[in-house]
C-alpha atoms as a PDB file:
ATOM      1  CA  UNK A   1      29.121  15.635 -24.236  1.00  0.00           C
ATOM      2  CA  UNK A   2      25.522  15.357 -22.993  1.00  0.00           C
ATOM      3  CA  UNK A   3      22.523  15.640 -24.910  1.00  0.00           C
ATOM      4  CA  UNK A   4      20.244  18.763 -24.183  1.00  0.00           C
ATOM      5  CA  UNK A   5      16.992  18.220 -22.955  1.00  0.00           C
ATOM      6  CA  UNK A   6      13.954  18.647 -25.171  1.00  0.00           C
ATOM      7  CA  UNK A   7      11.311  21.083 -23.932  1.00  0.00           C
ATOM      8  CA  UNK A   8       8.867  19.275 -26.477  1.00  0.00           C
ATOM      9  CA  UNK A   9       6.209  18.046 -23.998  1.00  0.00           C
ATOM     10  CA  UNK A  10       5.522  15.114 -26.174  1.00  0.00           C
ATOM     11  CA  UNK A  11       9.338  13.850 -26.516  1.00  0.00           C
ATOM     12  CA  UNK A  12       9.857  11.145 -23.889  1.00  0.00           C
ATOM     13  CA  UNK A  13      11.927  11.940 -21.367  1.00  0.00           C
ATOM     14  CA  UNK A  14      11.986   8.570 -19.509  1.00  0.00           C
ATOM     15  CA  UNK A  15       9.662   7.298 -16.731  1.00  0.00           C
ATOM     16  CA  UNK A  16       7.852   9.259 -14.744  1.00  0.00           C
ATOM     17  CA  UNK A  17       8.390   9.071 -10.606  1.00  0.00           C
ATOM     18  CA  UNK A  18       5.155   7.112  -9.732  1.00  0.00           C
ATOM     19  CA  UNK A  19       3.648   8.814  -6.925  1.00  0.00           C
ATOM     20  CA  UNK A  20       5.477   6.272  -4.153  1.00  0.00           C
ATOM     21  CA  UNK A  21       8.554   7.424  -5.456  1.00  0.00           C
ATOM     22  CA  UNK A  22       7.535  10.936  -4.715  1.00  0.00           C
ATOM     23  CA  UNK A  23       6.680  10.326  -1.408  1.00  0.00           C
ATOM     24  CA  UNK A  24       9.566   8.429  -0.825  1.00  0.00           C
ATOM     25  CA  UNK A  25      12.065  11.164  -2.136  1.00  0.00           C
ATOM     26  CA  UNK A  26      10.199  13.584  -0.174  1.00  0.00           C
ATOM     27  CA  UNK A  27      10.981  11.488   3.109  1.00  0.00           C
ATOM     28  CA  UNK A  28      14.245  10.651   2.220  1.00  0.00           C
ATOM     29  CA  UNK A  29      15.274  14.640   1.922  1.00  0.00           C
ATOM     30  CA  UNK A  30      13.633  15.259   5.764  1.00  0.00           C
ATOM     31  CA  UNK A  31      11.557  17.234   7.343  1.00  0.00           C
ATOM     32  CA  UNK A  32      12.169  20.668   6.672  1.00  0.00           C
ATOM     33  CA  UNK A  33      14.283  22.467   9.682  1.00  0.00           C
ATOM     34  CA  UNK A  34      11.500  24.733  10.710  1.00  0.00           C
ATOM     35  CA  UNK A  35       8.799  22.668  10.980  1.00  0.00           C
ATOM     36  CA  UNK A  36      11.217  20.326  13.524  1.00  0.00           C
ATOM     37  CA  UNK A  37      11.972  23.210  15.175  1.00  0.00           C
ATOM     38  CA  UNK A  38       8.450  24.406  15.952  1.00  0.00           C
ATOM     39  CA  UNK A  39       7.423  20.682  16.817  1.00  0.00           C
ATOM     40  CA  UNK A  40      10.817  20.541  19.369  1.00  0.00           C
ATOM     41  CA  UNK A  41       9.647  23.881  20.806  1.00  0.00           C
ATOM     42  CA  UNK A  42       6.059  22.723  21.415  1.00  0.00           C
ATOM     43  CA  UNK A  43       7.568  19.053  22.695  1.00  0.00           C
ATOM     44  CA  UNK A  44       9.516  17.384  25.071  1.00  0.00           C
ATOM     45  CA  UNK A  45      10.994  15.289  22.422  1.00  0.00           C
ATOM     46  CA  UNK A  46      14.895  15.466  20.960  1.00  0.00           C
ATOM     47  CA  UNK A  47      15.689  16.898  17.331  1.00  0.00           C
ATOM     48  CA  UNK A  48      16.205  13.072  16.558  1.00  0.00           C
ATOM     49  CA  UNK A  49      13.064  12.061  17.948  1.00  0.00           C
ATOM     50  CA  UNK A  50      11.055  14.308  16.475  1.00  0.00           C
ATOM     51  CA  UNK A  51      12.374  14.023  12.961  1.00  0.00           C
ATOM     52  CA  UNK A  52      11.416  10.457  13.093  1.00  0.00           C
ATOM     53  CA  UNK A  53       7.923  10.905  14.237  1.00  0.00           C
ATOM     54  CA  UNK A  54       7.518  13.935  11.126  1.00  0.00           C
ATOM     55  CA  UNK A  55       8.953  10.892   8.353  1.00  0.00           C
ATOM     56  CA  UNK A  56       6.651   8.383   9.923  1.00  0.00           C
ATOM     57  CA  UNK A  57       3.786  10.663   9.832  1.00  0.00           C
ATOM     58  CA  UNK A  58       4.917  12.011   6.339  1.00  0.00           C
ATOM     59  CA  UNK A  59       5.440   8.451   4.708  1.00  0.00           C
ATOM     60  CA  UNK A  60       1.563   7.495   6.236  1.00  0.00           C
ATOM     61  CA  UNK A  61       0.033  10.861   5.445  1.00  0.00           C
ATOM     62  CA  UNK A  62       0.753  11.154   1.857  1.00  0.00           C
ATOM     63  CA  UNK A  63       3.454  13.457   2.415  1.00  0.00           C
ATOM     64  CA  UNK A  64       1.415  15.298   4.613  1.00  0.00           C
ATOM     65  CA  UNK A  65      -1.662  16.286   2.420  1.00  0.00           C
ATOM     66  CA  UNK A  66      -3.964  14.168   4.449  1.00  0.00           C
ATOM     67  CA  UNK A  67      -4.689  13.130   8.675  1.00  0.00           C
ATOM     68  CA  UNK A  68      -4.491   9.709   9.635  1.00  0.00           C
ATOM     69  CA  UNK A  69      -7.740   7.640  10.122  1.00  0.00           C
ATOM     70  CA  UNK A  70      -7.999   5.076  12.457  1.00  0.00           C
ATOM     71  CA  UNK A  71      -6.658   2.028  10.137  1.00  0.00           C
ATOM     72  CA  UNK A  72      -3.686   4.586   8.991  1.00  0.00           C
ATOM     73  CA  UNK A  73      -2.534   5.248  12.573  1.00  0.00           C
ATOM     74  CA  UNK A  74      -2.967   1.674  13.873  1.00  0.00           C
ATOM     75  CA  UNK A  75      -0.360   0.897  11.134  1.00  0.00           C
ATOM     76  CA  UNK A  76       1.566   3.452  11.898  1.00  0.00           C
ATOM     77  CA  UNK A  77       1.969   2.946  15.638  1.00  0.00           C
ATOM     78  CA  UNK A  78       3.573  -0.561  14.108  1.00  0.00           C
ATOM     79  CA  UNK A  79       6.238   1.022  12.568  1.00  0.00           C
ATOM     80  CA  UNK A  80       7.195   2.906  15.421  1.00  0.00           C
ATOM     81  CA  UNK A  81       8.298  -0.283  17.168  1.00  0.00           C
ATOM     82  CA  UNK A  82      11.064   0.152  15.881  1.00  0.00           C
ATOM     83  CA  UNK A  83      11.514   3.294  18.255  1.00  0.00           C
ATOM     84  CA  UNK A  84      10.818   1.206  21.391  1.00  0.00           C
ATOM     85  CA  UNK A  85       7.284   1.529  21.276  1.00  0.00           C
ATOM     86  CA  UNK A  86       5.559  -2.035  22.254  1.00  0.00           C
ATOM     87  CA  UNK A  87       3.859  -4.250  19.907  1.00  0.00           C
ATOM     88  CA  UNK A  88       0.237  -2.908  20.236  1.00  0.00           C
ATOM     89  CA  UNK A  89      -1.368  -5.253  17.560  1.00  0.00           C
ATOM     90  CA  UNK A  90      -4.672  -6.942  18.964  1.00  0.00           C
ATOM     91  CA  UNK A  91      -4.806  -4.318  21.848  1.00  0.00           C
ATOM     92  CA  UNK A  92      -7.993  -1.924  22.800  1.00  0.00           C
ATOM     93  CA  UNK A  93      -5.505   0.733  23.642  1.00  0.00           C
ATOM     94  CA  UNK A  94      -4.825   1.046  19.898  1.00  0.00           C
ATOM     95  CA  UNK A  95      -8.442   2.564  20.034  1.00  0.00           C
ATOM     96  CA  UNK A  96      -8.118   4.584  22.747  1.00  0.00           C
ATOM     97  CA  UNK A  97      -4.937   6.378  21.880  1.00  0.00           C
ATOM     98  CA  UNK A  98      -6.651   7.085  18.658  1.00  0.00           C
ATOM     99  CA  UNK A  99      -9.333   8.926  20.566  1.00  0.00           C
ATOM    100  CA  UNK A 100      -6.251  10.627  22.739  1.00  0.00           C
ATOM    101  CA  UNK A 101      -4.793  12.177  20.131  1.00  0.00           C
ATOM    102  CA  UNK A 102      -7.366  13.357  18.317  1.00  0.00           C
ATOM    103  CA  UNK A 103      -8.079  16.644  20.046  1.00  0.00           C
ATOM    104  CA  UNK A 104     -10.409  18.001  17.931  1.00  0.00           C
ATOM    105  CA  UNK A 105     -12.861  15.036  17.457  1.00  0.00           C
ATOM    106  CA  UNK A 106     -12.776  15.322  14.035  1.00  0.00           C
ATOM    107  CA  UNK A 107     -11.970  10.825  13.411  1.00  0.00           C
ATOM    108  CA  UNK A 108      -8.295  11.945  12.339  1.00  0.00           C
ATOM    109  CA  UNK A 109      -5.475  12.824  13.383  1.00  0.00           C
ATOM    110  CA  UNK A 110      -3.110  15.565  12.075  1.00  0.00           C
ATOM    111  CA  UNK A 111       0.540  16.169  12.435  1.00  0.00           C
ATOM    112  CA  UNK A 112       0.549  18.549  15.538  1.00  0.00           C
ATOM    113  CA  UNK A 113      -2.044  16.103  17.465  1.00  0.00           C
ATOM    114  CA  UNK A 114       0.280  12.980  16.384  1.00  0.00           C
ATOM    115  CA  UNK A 115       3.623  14.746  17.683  1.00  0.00           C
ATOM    116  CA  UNK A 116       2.231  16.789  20.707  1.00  0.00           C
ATOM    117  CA  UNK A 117       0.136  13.996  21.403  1.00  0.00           C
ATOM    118  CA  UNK A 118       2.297  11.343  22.210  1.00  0.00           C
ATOM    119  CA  UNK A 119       5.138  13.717  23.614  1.00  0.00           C
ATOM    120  CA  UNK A 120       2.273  14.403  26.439  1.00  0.00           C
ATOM    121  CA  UNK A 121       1.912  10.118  26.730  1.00  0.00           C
ATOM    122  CA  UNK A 122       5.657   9.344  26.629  1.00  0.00           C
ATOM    123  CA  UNK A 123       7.449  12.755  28.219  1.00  0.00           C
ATOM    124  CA  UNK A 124       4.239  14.698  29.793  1.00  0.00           C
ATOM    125  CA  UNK A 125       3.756  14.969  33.470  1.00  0.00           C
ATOM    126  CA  UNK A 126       0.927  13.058  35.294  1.00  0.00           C
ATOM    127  CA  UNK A 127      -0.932  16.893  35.406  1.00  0.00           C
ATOM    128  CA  UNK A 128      -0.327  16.923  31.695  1.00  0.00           C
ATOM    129  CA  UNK A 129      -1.270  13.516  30.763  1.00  0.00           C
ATOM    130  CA  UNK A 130      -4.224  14.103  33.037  1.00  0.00           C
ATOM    131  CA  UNK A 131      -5.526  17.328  31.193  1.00  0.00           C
ATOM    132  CA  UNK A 132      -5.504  15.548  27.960  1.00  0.00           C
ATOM    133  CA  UNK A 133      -7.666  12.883  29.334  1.00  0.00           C
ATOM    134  CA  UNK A 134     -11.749  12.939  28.625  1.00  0.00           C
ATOM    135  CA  UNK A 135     -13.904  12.383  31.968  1.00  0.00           C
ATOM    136  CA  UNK A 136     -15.171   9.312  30.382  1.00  0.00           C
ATOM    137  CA  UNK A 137     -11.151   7.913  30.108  1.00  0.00           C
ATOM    138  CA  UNK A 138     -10.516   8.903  34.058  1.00  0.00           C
ATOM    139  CA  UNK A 139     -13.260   7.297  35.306  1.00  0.00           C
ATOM    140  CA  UNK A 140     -12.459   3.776  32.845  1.00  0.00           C
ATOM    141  CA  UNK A 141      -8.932   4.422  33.827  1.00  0.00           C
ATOM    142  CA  UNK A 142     -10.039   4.746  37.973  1.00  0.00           C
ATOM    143  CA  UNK A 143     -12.439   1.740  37.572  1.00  0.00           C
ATOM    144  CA  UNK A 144      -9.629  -0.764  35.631  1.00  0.00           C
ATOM    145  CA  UNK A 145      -7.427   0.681  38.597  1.00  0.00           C
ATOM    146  CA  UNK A 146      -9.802  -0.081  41.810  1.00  0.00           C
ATOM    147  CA  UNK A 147     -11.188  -3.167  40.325  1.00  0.00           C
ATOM    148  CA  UNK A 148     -14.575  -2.052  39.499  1.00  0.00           C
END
């Protein structure tokens, strides 16, 4: 039959998962029920749509252990093309969005600004979109609009 596992620390027990392979096994399990559930309740997004914004926030956040910088989310907004979100390479909205999300100023952004966040942007009303809005954003947003 099989053989039985040494506890011996120093018998080899084959490879060890590298720390990619961790990450990636901890994606390809999904998100944990709750944690969807919380995120749908404090969303307008789907079950579906917010278990694929949790994964792509998991497999760029180190399974969650750390916020996205800037670089981290501009890479990340790329794979959510794949969602139907537009190609945003080369754009200063990139930038801007960034600056959106991240509610508390602190130069990253964390799981509940990421998901909230861009539910406001995609499924928010105009009051809601509005509220999440600096002055400084309104008043680029008003001058863009009027031709200033």
């Amino acid at each position: 039959m099989g053989q039985k596992q040494s506890k011996d620390p120093n018998v080899n027990q084959g490879p060890a998962k590298s720390r990619s392979q961790k990450q990636l096994a901890a994606v390809e399990s999904g998100p944990p029920p709750a944690a969807i559930e919380k995120l749908q309740e404090q969303t307008a997004f789907n079950q579906v749509e917010v278990s694929k914004l949790y994964e792509t926030f998991m497999g760029l956040s180190d399974s969650g252990r750390k916020p996205l910088d800037r670089e981290t989310f501009r890479r990340g907004l790329g794979l959510l093309e794949a969602c139907g979100l537009k190609n945003l390479d080369d754009s200063p909205f990139v930038e801007r969005l960034f600056t959106l999300l991240d509610v508390n100023h602190d130069g990253t952004i964390d799981l509940q600004e990421f998901v909230i966040g861009l539910s406001v942007l995609c499924k928010g009303t105009v009051e809601e979109k509005l509220e999440r809005m600096s002055p400084a954003t309104i008043a680029a947003c008003v001058c863009v609009c009027v031709g200033v």
